[in-house]
Protein backbone atom coordinates (compact mmCIF):
# COMPACT_ATOMS: atom_id res chain seq x y z
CA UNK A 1 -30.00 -7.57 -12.61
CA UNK A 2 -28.27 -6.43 -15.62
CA UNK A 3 -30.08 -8.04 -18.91
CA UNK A 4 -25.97 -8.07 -20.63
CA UNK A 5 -25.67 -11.53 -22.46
CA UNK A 6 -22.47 -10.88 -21.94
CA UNK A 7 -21.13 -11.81 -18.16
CA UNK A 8 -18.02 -13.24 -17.07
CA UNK A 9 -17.51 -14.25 -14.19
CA UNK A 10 -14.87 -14.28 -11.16
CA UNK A 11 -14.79 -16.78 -7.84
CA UNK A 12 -12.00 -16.23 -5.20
CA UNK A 13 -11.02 -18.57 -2.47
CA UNK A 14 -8.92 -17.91 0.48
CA UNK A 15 -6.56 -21.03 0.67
CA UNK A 16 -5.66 -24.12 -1.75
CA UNK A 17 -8.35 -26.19 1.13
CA UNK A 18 -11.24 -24.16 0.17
CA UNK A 19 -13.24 -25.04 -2.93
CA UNK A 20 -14.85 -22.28 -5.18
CA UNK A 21 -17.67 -24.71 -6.88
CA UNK A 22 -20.19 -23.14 -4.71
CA UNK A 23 -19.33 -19.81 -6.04
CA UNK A 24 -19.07 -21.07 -10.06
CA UNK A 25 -22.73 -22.26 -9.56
CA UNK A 26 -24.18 -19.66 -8.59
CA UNK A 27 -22.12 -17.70 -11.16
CA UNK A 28 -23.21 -19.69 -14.07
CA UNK A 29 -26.89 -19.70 -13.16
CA UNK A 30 -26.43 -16.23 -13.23
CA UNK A 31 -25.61 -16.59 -16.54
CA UNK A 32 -21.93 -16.02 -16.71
CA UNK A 33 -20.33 -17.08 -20.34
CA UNK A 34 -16.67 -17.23 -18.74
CA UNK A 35 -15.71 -17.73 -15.39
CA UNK A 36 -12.19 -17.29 -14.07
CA UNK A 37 -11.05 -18.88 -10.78
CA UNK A 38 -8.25 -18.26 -8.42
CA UNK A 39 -6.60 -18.96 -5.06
CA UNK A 40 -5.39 -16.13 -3.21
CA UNK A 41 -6.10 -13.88 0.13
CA UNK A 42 -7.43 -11.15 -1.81
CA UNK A 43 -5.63 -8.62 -0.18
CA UNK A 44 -4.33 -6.59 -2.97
CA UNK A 45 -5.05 -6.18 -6.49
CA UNK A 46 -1.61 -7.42 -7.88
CA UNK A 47 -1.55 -10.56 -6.28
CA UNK A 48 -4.62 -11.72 -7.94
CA UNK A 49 -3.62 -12.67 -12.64
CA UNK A 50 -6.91 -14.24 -13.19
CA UNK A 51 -8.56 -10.56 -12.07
CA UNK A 52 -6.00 -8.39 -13.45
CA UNK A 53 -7.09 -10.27 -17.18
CA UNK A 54 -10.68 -9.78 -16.71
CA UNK A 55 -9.67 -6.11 -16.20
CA UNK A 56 -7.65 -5.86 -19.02
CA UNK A 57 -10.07 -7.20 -21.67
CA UNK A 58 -13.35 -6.64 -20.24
CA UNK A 59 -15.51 -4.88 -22.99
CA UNK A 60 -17.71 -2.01 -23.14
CA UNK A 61 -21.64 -3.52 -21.79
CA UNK A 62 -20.06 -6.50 -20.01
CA UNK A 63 -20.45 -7.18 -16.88
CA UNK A 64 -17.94 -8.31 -13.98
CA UNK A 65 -19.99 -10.72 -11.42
CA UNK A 66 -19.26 -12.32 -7.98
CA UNK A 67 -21.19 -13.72 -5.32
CA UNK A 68 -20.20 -11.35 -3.05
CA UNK A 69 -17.95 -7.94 -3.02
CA UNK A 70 -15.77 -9.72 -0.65
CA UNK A 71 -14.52 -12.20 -3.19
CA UNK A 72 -13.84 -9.24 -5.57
CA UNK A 73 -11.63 -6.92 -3.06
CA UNK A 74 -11.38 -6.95 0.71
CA UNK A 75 -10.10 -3.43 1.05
CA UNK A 76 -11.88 -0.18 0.22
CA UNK A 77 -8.78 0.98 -1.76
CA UNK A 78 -8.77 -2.19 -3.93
CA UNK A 79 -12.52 -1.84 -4.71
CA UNK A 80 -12.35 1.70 -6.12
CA UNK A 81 -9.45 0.61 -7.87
CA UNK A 82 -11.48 -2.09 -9.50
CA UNK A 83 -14.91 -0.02 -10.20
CA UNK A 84 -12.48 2.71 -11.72
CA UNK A 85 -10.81 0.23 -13.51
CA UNK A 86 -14.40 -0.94 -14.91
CA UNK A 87 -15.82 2.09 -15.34
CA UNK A 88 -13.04 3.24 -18.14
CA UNK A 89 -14.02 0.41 -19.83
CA UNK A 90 -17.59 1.14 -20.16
CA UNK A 91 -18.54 -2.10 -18.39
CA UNK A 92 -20.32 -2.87 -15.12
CA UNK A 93 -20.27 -4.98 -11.71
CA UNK A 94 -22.54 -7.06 -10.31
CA UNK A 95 -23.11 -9.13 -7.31
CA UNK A 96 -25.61 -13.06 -7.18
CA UNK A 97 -25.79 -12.42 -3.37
CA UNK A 98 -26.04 -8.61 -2.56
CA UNK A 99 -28.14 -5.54 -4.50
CA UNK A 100 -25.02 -4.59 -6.30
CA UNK A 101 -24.98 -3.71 -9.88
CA UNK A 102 -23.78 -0.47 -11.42
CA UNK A 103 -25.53 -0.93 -14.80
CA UNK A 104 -28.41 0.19 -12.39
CA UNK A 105 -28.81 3.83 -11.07
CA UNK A 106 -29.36 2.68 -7.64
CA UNK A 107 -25.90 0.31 -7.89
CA UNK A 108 -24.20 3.40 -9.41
CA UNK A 109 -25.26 5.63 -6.59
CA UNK A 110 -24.46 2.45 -4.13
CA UNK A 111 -20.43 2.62 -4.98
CA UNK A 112 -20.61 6.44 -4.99
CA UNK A 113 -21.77 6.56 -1.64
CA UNK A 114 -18.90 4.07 -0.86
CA UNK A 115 -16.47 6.29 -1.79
CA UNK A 116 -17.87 9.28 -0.23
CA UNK A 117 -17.61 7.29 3.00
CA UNK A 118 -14.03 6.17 2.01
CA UNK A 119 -13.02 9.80 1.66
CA UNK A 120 -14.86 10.31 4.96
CA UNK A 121 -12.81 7.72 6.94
CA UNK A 122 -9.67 9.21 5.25
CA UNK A 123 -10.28 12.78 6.38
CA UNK A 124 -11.38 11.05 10.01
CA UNK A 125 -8.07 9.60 10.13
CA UNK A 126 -6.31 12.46 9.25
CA UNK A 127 -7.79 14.62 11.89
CA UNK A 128 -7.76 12.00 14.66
CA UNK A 129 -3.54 12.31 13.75
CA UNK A 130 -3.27 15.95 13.86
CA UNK A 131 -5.24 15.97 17.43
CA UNK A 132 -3.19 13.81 18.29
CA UNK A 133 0.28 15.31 17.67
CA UNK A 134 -1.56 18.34 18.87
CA UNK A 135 -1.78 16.96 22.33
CA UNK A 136 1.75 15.75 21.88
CA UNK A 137 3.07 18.88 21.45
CA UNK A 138 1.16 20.77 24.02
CA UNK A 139 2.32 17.79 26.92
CA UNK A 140 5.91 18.78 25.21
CA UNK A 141 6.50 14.51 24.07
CA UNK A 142 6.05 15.53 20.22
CA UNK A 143 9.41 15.21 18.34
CA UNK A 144 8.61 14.29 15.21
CA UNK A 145 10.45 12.49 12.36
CA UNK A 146 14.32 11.78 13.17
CA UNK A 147 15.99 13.98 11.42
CA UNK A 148 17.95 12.33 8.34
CA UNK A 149 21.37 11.71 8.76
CA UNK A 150 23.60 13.39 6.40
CA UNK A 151 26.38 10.80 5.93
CA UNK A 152 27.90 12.86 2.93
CA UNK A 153 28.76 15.83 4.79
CA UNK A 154 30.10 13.24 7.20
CA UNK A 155 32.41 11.75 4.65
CA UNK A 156 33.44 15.17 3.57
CA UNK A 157 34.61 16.57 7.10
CA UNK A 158 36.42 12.95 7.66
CA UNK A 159 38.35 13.48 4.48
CA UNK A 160 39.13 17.34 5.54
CA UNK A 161 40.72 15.32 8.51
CA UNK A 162 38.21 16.81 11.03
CA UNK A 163 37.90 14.55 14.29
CA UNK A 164 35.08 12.32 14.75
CA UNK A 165 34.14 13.95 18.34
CA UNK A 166 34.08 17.28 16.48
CA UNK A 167 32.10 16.24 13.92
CA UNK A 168 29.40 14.21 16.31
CA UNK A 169 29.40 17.21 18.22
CA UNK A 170 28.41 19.69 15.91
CA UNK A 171 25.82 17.83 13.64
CA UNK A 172 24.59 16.42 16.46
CA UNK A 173 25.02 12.89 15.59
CA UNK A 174 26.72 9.99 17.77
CA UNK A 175 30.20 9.24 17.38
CA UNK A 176 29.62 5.79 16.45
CA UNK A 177 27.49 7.36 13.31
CA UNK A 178 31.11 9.21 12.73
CA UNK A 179 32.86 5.60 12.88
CA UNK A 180 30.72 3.93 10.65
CA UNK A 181 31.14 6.63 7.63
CA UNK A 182 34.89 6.95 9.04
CA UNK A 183 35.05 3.10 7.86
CA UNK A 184 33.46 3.38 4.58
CA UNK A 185 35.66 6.49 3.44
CA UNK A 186 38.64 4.63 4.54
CA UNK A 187 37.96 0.93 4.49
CA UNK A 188 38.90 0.17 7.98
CA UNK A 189 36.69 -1.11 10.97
CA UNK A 190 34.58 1.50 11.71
CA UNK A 191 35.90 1.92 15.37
CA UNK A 192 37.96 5.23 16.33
CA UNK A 193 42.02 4.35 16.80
CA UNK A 194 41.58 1.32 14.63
CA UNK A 195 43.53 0.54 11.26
CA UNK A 196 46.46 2.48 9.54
CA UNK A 197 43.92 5.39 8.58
CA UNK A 198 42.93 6.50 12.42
CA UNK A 199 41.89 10.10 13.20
CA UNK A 200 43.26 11.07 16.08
CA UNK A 201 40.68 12.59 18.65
CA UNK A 202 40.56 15.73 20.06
CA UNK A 203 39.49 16.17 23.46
CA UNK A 204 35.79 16.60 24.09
CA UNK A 205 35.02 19.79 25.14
């Protein structure tokens, strides 16, 4: 365990039912000087103050302690996030319950391993996707991102007077796209052969 005297500490529970008294114990016989509490579901970094000020003003040599990694972040992202966080300030984590501590070469080489394994489920993921639209493509069911819609041009052909079914027809859009940039050029209901300002179709051809 790291010999610091100086170790603050940090209990999380889930919900306001909970109680984290279990966790401060074992936190202050670890010797924690300052312990910070908070409710919260731990599921990103931002939604946690009490955290976010023990980041902010940890100091070089201190350590960061919890019971358990789970009470510090629940997602791989977060916990880099944290030991990055940490690291810039020259200070350390530490865990009561589990052989965690980076002021240790074995913890250091513990949350390096993590994120070689983080950047291996990453690159997993990655290729599991590209197989996948792979497949997609070769069964011919692959289309891709809709392309974006480019209400702009839209608005300019309406206000060249060009007809709605024209202009569906050759961006390849739906008429009722047409209507509904028809309507905010011209404030009327965006409905073809509505209003004082209707464009007159032509036929479809």
């Amino acid at each position: 365990m790291n010999t610091s005297t100086a170790r603050i500490g940090y209990a999380r529970v889930s919900t306001p039912d909970q109680n984290p008294e279990a966790q401060v114990a074992a936190l202050e016989a670890a010797g924690c000087t300052m312990i910070r509490t908070e409710t919260g579901s731990g599921s990103s970094l931002e939604s946690r103050p009490e955290l976010g000020t023990i980041l902010d003003f940890i100091h070089p040599d201190e350590t960061l302690m919890v019971t358990r990694i789970d009470r510090l972040a629940r997602s791989m992202k977060d916990l880099q996030l944290i030991v990055a966080k940490l690291r810039e300030r020259g200070a350390n984590i530490a865990a009561t319950e589990q052989p965690v501590d980076t002021s240790t070469a074995t913890g250091k080489a513990f949350f390096d391993m993590l994120g070689v394994f983080a950047e291996f489920e990453t690159n997993l993921r990655r290729e599991r996707q590209a197989e996948g639209i792979a497949m997609a493509k070769q069964k011919g069911t692959y289309r891709g991102r809709p392309p974006k819609i480019d209400m702009d041009s839209i608005r300019d052909r309406i206000a060249e007077g060009q007809s709605p079914t024209r202009i569906a027809r050759e961006m390849g859009v739906s008429r009722g796209t047409v209507y509904k940039a028809k309507g905010k050029v011209v404030g009327e209901p965006a409905y073809a052969g509505q209003g004082p300002y209707a464009i007159r179709e032509e036929p479809a051809s």
